[in-house]
Protein backbone atom coordinates (compact mmCIF):
# COMPACT_ATOMS: atom_id res chain seq x y z
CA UNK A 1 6.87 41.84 24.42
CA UNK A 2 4.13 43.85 25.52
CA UNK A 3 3.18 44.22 29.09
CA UNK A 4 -0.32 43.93 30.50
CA UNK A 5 -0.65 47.36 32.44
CA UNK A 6 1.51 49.40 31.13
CA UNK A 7 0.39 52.08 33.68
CA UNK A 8 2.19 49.80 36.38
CA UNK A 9 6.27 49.74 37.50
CA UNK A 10 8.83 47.62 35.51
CA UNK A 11 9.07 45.90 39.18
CA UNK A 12 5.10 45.32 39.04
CA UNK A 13 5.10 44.44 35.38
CA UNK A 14 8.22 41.87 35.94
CA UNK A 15 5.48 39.21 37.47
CA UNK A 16 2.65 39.61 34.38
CA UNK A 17 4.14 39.31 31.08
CA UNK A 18 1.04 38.26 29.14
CA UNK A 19 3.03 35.28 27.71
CA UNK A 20 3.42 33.44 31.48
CA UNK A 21 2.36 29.83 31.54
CA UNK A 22 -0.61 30.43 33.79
CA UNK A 23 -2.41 33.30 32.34
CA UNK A 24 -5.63 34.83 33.34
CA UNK A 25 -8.86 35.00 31.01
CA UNK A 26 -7.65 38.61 30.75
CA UNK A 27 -4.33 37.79 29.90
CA UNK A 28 -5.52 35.63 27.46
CA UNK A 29 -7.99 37.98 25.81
CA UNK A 30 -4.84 40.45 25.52
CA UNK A 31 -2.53 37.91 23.89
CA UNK A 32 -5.31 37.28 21.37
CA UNK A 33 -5.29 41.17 20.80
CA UNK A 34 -2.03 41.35 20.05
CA UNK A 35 -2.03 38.60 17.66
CA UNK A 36 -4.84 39.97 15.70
CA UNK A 37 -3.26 43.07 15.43
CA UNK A 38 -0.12 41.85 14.46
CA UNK A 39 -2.41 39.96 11.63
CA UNK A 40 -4.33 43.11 10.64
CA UNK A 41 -0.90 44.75 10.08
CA UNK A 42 0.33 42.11 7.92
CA UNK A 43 -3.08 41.36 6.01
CA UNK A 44 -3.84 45.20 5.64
CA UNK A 45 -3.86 45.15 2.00
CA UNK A 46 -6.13 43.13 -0.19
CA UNK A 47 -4.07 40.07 -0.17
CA UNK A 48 -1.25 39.07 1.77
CA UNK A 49 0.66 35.80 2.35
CA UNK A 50 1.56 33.68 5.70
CA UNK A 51 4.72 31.13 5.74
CA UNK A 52 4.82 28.64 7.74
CA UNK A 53 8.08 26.81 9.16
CA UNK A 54 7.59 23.37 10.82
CA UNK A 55 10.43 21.00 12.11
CA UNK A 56 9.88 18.21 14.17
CA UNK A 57 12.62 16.78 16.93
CA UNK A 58 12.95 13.49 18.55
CA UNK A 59 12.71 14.48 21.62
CA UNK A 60 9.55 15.90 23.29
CA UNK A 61 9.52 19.25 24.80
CA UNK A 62 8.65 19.81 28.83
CA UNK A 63 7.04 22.75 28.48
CA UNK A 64 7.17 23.58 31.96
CA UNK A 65 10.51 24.21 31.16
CA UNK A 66 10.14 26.86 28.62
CA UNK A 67 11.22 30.74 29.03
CA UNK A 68 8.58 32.91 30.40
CA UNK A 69 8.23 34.51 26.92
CA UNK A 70 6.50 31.28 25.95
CA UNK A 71 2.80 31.67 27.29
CA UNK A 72 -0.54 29.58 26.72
CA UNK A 73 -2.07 30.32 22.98
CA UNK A 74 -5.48 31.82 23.78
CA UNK A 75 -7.11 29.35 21.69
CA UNK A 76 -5.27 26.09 21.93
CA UNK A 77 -4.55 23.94 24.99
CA UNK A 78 -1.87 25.27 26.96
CA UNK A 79 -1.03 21.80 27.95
CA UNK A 80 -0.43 20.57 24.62
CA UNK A 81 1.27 23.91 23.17
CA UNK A 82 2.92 27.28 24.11
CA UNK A 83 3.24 30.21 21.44
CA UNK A 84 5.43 33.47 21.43
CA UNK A 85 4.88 36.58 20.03
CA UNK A 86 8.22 38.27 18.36
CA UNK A 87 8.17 42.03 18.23
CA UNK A 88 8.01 42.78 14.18
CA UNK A 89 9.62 39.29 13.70
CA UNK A 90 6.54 36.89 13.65
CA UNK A 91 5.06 34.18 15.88
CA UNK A 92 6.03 30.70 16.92
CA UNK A 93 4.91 28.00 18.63
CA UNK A 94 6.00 24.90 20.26
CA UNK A 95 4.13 21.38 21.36
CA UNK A 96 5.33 18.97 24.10
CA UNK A 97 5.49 16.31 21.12
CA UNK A 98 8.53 17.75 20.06
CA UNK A 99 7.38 20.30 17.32
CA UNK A 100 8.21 23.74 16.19
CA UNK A 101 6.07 25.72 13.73
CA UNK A 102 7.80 29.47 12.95
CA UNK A 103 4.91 31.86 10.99
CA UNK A 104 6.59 34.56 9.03
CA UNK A 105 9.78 34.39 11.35
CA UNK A 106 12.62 34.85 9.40
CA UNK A 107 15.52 31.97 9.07
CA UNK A 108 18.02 33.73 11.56
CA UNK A 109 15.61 34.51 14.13
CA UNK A 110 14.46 30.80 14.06
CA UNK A 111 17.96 29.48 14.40
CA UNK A 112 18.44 31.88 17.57
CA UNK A 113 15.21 30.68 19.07
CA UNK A 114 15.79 26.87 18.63
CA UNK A 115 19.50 27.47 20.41
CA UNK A 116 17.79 29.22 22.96
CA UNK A 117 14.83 26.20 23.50
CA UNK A 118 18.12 23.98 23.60
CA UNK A 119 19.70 25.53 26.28
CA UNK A 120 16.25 26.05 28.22
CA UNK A 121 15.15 22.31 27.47
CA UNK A 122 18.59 20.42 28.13
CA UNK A 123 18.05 19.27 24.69
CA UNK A 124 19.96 18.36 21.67
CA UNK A 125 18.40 20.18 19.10
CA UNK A 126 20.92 21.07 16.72
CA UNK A 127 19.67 19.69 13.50
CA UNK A 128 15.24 18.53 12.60
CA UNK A 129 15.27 14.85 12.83
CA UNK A 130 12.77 14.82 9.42
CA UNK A 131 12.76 17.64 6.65
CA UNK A 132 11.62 20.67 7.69
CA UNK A 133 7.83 21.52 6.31
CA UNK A 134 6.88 24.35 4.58
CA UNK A 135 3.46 25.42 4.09
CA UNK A 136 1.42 29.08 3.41
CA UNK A 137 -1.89 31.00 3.92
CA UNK A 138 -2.85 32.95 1.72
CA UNK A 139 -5.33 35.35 2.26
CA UNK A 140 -7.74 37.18 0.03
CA UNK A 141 -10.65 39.23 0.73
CA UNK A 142 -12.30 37.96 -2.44
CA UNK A 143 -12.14 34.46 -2.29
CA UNK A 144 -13.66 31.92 -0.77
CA UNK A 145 -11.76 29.34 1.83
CA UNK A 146 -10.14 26.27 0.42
CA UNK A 147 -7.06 23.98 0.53
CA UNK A 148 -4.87 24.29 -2.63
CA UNK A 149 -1.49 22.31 -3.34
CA UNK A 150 0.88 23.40 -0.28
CA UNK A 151 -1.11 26.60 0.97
CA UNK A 152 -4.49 27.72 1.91
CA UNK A 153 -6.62 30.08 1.04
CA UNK A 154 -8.65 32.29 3.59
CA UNK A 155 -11.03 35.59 2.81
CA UNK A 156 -9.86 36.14 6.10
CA UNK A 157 -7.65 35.29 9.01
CA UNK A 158 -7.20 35.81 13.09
CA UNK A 159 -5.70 33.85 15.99
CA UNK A 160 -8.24 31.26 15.93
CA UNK A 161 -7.92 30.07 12.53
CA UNK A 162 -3.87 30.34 12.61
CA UNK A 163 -3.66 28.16 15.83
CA UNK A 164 -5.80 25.46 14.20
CA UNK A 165 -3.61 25.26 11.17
CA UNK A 166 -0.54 25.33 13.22
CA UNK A 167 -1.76 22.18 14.68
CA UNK A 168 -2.38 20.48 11.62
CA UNK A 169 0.97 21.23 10.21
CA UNK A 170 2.61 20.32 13.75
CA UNK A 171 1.36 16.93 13.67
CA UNK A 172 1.77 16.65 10.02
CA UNK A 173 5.85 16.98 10.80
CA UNK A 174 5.86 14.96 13.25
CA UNK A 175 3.97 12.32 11.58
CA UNK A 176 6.83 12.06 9.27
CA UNK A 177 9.42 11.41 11.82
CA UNK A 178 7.59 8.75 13.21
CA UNK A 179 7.10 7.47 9.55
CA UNK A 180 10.73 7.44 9.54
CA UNK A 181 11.29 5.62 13.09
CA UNK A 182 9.29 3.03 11.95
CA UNK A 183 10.76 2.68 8.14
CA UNK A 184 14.21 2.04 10.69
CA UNK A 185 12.63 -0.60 12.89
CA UNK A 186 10.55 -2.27 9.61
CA UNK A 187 14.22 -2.26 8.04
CA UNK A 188 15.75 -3.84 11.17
CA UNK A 189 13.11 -6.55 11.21
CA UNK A 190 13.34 -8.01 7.69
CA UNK A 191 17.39 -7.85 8.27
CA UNK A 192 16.72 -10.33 11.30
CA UNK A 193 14.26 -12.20 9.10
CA UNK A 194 16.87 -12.16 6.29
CA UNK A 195 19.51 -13.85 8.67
CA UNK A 196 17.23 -16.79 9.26
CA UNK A 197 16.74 -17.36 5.50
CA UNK A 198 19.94 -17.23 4.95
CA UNK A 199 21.72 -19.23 8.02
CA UNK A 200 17.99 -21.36 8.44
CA UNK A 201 18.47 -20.91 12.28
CA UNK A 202 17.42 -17.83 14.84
CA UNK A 203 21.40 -15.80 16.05
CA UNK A 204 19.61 -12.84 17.27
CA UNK A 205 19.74 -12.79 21.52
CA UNK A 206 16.38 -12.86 22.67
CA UNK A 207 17.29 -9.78 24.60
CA UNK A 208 17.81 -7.65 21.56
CA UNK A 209 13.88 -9.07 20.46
CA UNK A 210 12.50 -7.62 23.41
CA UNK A 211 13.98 -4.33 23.14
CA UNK A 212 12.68 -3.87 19.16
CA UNK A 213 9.68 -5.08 20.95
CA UNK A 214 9.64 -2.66 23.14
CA UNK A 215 10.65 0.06 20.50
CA UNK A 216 7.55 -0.50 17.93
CA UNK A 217 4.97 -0.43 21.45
CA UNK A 218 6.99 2.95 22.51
CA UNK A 219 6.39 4.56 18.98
CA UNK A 220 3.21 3.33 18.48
CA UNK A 221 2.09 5.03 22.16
CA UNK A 222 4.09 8.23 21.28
CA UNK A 223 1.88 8.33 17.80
CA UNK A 224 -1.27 8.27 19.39
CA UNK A 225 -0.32 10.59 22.18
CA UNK A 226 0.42 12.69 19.22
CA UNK A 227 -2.61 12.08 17.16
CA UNK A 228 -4.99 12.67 20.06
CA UNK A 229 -4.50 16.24 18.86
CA UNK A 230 -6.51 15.25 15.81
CA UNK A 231 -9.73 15.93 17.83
CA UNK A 232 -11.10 19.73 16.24
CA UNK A 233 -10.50 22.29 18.81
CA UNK A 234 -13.16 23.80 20.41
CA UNK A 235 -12.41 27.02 19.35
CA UNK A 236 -13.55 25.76 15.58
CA UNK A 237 -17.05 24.93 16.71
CA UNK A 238 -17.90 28.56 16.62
CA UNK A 239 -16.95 28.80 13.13
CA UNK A 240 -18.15 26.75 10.25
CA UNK A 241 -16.43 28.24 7.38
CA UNK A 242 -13.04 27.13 9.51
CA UNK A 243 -14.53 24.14 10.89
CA UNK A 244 -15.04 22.30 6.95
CA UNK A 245 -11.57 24.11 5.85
CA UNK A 246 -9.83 21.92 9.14
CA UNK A 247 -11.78 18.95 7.53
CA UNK A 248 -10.08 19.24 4.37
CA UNK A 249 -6.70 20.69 5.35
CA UNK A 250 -6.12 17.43 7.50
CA UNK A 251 -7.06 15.34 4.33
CA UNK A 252 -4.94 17.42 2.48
CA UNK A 253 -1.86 16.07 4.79
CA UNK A 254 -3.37 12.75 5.06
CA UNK A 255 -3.16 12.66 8.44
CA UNK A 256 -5.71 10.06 9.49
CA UNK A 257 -5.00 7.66 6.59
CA UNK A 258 -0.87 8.27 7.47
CA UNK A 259 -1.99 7.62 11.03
CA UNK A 260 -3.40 4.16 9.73
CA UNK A 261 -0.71 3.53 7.81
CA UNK A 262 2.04 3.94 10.95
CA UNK A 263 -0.23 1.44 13.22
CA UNK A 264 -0.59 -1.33 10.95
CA UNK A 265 2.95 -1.11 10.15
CA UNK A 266 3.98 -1.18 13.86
CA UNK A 267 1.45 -4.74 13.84
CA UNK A 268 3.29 -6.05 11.46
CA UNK A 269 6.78 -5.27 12.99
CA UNK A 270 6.04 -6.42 16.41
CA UNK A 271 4.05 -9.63 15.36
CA UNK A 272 7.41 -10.50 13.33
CA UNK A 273 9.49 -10.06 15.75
CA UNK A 274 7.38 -12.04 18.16
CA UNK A 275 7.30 -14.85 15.96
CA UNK A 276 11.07 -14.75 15.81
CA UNK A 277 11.44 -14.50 19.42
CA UNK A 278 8.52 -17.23 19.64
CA UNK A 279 10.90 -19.37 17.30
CA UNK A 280 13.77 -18.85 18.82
CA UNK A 281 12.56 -19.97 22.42
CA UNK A 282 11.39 -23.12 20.94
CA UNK A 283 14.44 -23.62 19.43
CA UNK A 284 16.13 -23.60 22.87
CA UNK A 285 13.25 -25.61 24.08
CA UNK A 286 14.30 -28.45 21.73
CA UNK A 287 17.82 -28.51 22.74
CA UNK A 288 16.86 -27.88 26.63
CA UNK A 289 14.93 -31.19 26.41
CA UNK A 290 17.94 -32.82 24.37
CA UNK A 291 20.14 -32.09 26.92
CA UNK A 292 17.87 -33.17 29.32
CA UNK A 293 17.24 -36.27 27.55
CA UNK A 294 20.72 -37.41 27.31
CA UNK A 295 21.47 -36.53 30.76
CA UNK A 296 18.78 -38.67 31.90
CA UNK A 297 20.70 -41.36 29.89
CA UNK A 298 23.86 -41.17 30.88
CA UNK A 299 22.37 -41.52 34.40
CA UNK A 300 20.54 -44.28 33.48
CA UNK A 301 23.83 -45.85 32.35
CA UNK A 302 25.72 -45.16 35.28
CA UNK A 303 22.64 -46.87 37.34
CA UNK A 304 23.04 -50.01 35.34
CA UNK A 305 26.69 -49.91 35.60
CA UNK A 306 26.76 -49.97 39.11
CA UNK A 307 24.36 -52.32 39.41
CA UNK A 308 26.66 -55.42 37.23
CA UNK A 309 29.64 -54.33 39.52
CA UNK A 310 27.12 -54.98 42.57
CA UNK A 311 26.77 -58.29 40.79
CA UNK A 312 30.52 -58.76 40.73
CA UNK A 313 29.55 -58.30 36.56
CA UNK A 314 32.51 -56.87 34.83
């Protein structure tokens, strides 16, 4: 990576690699540089096109925790996201949601980087918990900006405009794996409503209710925490050709109405479940108050007992 003075000592330079969590405005600014000029080198002809790699894990990243070559993107929140910049090899970055997106980083390179983010992260990250994404920019001088089927199309493109639709393909990913965490706990619910059609009576402990209880309110906090992102980033107020493309490009992915979609789902889930576990207490109710009925009974019948031997009644 590059260094920030290159004037200064290896020794000096060790402390202010541009890519360090906390970096300075300047930093920043010379970050963005970079980027840009790694962009101009790849755009330098008339046309030129950007892939994008996106895989989403299940667990989320501690970013804190990331190697120093990992450093705040200029333009996006560094508490949300870190980037790095590969010499010749592309750029990647990485949010605390538990998502990867690789930009023109070839397939080997990526596979060495995730081990490495394993081993820095205590993680298990040996396989994408959804299908990996795939998505390209294509840029041409002589067109105008729009979304097309599975790529977009800039007249131009810098460090601004790649961050933002790094974002929107992050939380596109990881939309699906939550769309698949909550197909699982949907599945799991019917089964339990399944067994009481079939047997007509509740089997399932009420402690294993509460924890798909639990579950559904865990995912549906994780999905907002992840959708908060949805707000446009500053950075996109300064440009309106970018800020309507963002518009669409999160259409494109459906991301609000998929958003929607996950919530009303994860209703549905936990008000069956409650139900169920509603059901099944008053079930035990009923046979609490049996019990309690009969005991009260056989007491009484004792009492009376006792009281014809008193009478010398036999």
């Amino acid at each position: 990576m590059f260094r920030i003075f290159q004037g200064k000592t290896d020794q000096d330079d060790a402390t202010e690699l541009i890519h360090s969590a906390d970096m300075s405005l300047h930093q920043r600014a010379v970050f963005a540089d970079e980027v840009n000029v790694w962009l101009n080198r790849l755009c330098a002809d008339r046309t030129c096109d950007l892939g994008l790699h996106a895989e989403a894990y299940k667990e989320d990243f501690d970013l804190t925790k990331l190697p120093q070559d990992w450093g705040a993107f200029p333009s996006l929140d560094a508490n949300d996201v870190r980037a790095k910049l590969f010499k010749d090899l592309g750029l990647a970055f990485a949010w605390r949601f538990g998502a990867i997106v690789f930009i023109e980083v070839p397939k080997e390179q990526r596979h060495k980087e995730v081990e490495l983010l394993r081993e820095a992260l205590g993680l298990s990250l040996r396989e994408p918990r959804v299908t990996a994404e795939k998505f390209q920019i294509f840029v041409d001088k002589s067109r105008a900006a729009q979304v097309e089927y599975n790529r977009l199309v800039l007249p131009s493109i810098n460090q601004e405009r790649l961050g933002a639709v790094a974002q929107t393909l992050a939380q596109s990913v990881s939309m699906e794996y939550y769309e698949i965490v909550v197909t699982q706990a949907k599945m799991r619910a019917l089964s339990l409503l399944n067994d009481v059609r079939l047997k007509g009576r509740i089997v399932t402990p009420a402690s294993k209710l509460n924890r798909q209880i639990a579950d559904a309110s865990m995912a549906q906090a994780e999905v907002v925490g992840v959708l908060h992102l949805l707000d446009k980033p500053d950075i996109l107020w300064n440009d309106a050709e970018m800020e309507s493309i963002y518009t669409d490009l999160r259409n494109a992915f459906d991301l609000e109405e998929r958003f929607k979609a996950i919530e009303y789902k994860i209703e549905t889930i936990k008000d069956t479940l409650r139900i169920i576990l509603e059901s099944r207490n008053s079930a035990l109710a009923q046979r609490l108050e049996i019990i309690i009925i009969l005991l009260v009974g056989i007491e009484v019948m004792f009492s009376i007992f006792e009281r014809f031997h008193l009478f010398g009644w036999k």
